[in-house]
Protein backbone atom coordinates (compact mmCIF):
# COMPACT_ATOMS: atom_id res chain seq x y z
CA UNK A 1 14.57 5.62 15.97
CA UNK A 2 12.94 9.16 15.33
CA UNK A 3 10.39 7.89 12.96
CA UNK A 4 9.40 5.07 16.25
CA UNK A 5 8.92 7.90 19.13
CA UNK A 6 7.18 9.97 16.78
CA UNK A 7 4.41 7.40 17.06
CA UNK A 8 5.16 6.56 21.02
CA UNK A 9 6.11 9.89 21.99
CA UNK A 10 4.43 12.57 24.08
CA UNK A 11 1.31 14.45 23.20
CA UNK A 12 3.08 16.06 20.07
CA UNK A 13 2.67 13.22 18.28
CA UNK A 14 -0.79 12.48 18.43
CA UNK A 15 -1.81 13.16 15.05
CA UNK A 16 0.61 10.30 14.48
CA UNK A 17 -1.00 7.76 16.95
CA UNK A 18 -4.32 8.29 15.49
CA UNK A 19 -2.60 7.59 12.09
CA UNK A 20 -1.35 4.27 12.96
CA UNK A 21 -4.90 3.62 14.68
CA UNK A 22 -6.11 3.65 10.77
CA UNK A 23 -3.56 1.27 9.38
CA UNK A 24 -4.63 -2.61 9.47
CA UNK A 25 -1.71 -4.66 9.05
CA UNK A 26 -2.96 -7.98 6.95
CA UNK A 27 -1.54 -11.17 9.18
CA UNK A 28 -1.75 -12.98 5.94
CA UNK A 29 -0.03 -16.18 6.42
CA UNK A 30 -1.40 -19.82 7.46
CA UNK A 31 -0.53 -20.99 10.86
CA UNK A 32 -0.32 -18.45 14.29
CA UNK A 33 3.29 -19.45 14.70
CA UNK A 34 4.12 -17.05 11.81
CA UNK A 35 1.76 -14.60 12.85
CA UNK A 36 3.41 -14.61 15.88
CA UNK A 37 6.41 -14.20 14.66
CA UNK A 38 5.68 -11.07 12.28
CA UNK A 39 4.17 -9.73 15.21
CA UNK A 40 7.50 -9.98 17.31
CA UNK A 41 9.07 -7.97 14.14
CA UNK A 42 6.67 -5.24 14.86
CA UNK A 43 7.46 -5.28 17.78
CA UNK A 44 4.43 -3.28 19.73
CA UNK A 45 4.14 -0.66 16.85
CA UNK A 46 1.04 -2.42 15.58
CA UNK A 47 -2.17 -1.40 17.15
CA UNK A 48 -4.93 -3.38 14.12
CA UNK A 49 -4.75 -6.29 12.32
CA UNK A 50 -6.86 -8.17 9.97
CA UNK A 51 -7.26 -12.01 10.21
CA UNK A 52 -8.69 -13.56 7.11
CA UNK A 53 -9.54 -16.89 5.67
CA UNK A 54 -5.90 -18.59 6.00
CA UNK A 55 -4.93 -17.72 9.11
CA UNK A 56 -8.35 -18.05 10.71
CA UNK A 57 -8.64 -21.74 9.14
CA UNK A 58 -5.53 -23.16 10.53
CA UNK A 59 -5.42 -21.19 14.15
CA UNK A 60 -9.62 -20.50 14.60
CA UNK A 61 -11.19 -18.61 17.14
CA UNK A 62 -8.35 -19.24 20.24
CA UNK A 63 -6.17 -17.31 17.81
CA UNK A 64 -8.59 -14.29 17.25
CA UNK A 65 -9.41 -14.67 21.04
CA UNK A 66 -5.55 -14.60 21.90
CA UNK A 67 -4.91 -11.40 19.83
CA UNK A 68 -7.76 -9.58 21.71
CA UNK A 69 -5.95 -10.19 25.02
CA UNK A 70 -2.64 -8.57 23.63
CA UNK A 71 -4.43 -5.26 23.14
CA UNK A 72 -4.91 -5.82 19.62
CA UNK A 73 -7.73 -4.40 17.56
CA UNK A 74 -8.99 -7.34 15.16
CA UNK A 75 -10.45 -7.00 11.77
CA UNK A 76 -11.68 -10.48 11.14
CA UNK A 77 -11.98 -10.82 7.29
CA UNK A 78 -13.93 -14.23 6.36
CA UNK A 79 -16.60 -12.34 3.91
CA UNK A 80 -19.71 -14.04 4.89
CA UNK A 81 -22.08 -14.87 1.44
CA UNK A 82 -24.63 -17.69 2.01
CA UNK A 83 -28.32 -17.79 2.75
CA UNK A 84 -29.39 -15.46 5.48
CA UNK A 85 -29.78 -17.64 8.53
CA UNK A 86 -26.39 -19.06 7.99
CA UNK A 87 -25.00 -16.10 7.76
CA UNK A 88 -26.85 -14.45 10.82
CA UNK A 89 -25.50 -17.79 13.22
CA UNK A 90 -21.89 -17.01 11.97
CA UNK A 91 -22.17 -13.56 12.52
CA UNK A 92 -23.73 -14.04 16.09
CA UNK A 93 -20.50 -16.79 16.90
CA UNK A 94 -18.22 -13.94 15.61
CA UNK A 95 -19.64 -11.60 17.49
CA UNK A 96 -18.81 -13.30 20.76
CA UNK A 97 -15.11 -13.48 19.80
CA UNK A 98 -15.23 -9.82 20.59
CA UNK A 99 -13.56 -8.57 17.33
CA UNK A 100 -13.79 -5.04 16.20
CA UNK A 101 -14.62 -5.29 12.36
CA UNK A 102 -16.16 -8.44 10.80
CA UNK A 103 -17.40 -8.59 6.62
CA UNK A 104 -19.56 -10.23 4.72
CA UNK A 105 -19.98 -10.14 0.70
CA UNK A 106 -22.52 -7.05 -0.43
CA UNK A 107 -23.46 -9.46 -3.44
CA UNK A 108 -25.57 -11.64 -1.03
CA UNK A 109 -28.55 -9.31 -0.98
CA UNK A 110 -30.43 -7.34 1.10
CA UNK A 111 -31.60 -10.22 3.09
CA UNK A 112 -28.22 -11.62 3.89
CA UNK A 113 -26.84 -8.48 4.94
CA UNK A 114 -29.73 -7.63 7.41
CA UNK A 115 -29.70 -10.66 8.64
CA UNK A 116 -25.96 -10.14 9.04
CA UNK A 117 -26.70 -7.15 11.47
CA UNK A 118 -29.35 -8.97 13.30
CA UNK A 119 -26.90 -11.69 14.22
CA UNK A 120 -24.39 -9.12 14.90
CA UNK A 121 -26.87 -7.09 17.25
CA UNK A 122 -27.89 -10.09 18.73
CA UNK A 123 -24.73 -12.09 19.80
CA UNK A 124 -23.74 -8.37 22.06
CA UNK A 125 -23.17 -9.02 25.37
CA UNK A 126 -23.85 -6.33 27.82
CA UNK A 127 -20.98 -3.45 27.70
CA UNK A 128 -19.79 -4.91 24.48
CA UNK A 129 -18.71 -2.57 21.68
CA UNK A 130 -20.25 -3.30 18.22
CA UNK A 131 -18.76 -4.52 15.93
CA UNK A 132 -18.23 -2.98 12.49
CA UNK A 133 -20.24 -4.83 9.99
CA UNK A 134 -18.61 -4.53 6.40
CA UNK A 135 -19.72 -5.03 3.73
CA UNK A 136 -17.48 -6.34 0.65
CA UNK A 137 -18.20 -4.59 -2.58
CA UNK A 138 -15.95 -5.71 -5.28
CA UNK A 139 -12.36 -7.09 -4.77
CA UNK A 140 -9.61 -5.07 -5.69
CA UNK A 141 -8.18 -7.83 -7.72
CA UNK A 142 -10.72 -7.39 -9.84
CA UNK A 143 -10.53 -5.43 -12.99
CA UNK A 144 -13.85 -3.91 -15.76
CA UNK A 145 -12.78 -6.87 -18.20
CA UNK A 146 -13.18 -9.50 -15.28
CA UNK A 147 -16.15 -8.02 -13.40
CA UNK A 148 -18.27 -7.72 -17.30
CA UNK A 149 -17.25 -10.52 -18.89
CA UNK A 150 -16.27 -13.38 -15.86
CA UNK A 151 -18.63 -11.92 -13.93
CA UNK A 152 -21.28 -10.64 -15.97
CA UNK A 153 -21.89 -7.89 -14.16
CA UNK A 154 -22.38 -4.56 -16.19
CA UNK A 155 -21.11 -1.27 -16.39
CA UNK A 156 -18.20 -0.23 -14.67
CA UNK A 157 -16.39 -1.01 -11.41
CA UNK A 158 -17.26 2.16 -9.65
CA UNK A 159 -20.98 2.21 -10.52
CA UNK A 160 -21.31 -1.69 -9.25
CA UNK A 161 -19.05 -0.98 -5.98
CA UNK A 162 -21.96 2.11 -5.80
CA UNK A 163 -24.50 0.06 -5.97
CA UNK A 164 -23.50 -2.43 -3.64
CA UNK A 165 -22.65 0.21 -1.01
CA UNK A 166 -25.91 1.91 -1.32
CA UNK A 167 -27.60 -1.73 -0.92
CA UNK A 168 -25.15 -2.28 2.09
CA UNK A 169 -26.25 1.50 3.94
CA UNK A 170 -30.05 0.41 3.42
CA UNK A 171 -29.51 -2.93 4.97
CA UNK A 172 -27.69 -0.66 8.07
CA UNK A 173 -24.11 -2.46 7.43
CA UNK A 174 -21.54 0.29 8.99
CA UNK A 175 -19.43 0.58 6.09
CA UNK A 176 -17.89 -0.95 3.19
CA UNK A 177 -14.54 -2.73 1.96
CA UNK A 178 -13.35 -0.62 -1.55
CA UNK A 179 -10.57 0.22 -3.22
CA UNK A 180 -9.96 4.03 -2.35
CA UNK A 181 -10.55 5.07 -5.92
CA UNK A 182 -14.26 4.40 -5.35
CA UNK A 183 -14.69 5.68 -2.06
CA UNK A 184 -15.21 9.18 -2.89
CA UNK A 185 -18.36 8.59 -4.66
CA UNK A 186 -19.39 6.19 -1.72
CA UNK A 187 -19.61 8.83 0.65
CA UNK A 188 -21.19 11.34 -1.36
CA UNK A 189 -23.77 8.35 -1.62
CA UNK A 190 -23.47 7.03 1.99
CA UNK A 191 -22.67 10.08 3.93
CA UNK A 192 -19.60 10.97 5.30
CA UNK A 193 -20.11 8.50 8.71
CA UNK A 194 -19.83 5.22 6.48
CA UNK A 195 -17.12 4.12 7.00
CA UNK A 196 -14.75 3.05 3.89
CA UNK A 197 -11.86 0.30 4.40
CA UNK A 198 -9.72 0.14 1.86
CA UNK A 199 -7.17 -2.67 0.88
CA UNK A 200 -4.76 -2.39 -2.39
CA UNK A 201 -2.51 0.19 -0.41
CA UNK A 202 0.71 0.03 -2.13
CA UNK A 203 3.46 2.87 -1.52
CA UNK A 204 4.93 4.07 -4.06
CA UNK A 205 7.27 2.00 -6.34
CA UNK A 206 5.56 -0.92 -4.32
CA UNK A 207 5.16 -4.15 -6.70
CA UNK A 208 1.41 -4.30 -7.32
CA UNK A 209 1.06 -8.15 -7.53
CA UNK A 210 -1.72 -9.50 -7.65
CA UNK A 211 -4.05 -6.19 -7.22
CA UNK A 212 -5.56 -4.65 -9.88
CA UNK A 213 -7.56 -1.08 -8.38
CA UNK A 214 -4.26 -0.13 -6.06
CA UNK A 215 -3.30 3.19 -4.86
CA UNK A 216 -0.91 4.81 -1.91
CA UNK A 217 -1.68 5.53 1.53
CA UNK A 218 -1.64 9.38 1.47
CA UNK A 219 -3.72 9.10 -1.85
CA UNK A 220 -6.41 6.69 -0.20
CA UNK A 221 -6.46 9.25 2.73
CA UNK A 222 -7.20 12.52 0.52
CA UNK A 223 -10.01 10.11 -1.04
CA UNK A 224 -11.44 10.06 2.57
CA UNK A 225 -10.85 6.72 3.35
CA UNK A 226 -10.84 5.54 6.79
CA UNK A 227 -9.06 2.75 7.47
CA UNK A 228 -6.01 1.42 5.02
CA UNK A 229 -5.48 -2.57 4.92
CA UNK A 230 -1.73 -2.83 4.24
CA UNK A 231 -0.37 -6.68 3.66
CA UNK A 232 2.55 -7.39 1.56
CA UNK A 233 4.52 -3.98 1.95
CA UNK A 234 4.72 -4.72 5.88
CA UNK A 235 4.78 -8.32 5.43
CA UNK A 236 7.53 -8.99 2.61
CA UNK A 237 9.65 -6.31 3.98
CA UNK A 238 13.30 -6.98 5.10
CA UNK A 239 11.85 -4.68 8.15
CA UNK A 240 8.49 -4.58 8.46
CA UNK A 241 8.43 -2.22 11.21
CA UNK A 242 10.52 0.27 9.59
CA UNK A 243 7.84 -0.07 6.39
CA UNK A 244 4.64 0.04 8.75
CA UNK A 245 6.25 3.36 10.53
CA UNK A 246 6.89 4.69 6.99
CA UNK A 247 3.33 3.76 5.80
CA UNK A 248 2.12 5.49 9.09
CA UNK A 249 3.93 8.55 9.30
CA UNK A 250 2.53 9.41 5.03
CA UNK A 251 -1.05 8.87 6.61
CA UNK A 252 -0.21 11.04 9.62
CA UNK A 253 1.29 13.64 6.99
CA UNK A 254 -2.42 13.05 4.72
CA UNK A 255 -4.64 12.98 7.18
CA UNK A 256 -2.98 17.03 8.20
CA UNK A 257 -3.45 17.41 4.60
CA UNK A 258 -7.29 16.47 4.19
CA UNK A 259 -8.31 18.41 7.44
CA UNK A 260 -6.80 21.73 6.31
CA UNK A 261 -8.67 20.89 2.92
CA UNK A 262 -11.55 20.48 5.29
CA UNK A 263 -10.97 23.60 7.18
CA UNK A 264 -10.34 25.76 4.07
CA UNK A 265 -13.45 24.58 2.27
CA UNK A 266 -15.56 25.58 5.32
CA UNK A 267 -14.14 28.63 5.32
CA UNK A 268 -15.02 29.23 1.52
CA UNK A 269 -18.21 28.33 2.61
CA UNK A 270 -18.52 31.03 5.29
CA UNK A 271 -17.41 33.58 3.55
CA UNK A 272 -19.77 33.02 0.46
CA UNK A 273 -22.42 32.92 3.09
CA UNK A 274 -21.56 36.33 4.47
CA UNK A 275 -20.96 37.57 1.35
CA UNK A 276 -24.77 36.57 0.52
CA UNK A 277 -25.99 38.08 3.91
CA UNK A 278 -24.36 41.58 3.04
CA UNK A 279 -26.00 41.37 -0.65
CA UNK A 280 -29.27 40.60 0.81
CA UNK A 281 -29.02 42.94 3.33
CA UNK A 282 -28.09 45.59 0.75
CA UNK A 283 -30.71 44.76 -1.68
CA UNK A 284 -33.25 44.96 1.45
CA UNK A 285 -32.77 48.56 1.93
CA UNK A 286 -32.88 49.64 -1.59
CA UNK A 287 -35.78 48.31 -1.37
CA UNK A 288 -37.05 50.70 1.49
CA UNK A 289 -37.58 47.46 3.88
């Protein structure tokens, strides 16, 4: 297919490789022989995948250990949250697995998350990459009535994923798991480095389920995300490597998008600069200096 070589084609199409590098596919499903199998469906175009709680309960760390030897990048999702030096051991056993993104739950504290990084930095063997340590700010199942009054947490969804990412940065987590809508305001926060992961991607005319904050792939891109978690569009799909290299080739076409929004801005920028230059130049020699 056309839509396939464009991601395994020839140097042309690496704007589109380093698309699908950004899309996690969610290998939501409880045992590894049905991860296995939706694997064999994508059939190589996969490059990241997330393991969370279900699979990672019935298959454990052989599973996680197994996927690293394919080639596969692995986001393993259990979000951490219990008192720090439980958390720090998990992390440090994680660690060793060798996977490439691991979260815990921002709503532990300060302590919990730093201790979350210490385990993390510990547990590295020599030559190892690091690990992304995220931290989870508020689900995207969650809604304002749930978060005030289930949760009791006030004020609105943005300014307590804020505050939790802020808390996250100062405890030196990498990044942060948020719905794209929030993300903007995270990195003007965070700083454009901090890396934002953002599940509830659904494509348009995609059934939202059980998500409450969602939004599409290009739009999470122009919102500056970095790297989508896609489930149930891939998943549920009579083809899910057809959907995955449609989901792929609208980030490709965003992430074009955002860097000539990128380029054009600094350009503004230059100009108004120059234009500043001149004026003070001008004024300088009316002024005899």
């Amino acid at each position: 297919m056309a839509a396939e070589r464009r991601i395994f084609g020839d140097a042309a199409a690496a704007s589109v490789r380093a698309a699908a590098e950004r899309v996690i596919v969610a290998l939501d499903v409880p045992t590894a022989e049905e991860a296995d199998a939706l694997l064999a469906r994508l059939d190589g175009a996969v490059r990241h995948v997330k393991v969370g709680m279900p699979l990672f309960c019935a298959a454990g760390p052989t599973y996680v250990a197994a996927l690293k030897e394919r080639g596969l990048a692995v986001f393993l999702d259990l979000k951490g949250h219990d008192i720090p030096n439980t958390v720090q051991r998990a992390l440090e056993r994680l660690t060793r697995l060798g996977v490439d993104m691991v979260t815990v739950h921002a709503a532990g504290g300060r302590a919990m998350l730093e201790a979350a990084r210490d385990g993390v930095e510990r547990a590295l063997a020599p030559g190892q990459r690091r690990p992304l340590l995220l931290a989870v700010t508020v689900l995207t199942s969650i809604d304002a009535r749930t978060l005030n009054e289930e949760l009791g947490v006030a004020g609105g969804v943005e300014e307590a994923v804020l505050r939790y990412a802020l808390l996250a940065c100062d405890a030196g987590c990498d990044g942060v798991v948020a719905s794209a809508r929030e993300v903007p305001a995270v990195k003007a926060a965070c700083g454009p480095t901090f890396v934002a992961v953002t599940p509830g991607i659904r494509p348009a005319g995609a059934a939202r389920g059980d998500q409450a904050r969602t939004v599409t792939p290009a739009d999470a891109i122009q919102r500056g995300a970095d790297y989508l978690v896609v489930g149930r569009p891939v998943t549920e799909s009579p083809d899910p490597r057809a959907a995955f290299v449609q989901v792929v080739a609208e980030v490709a076409e965003a992430l074009v998008n955002r860097e000539g929004m990128k380029a054009a801005q600094g350009d503004e920028r230059a100009d108004g600069g120059e234009s500043q230059d001149r004026a003070s130049r001008r004024h300088a020699r009316s002024n005899g200096a």
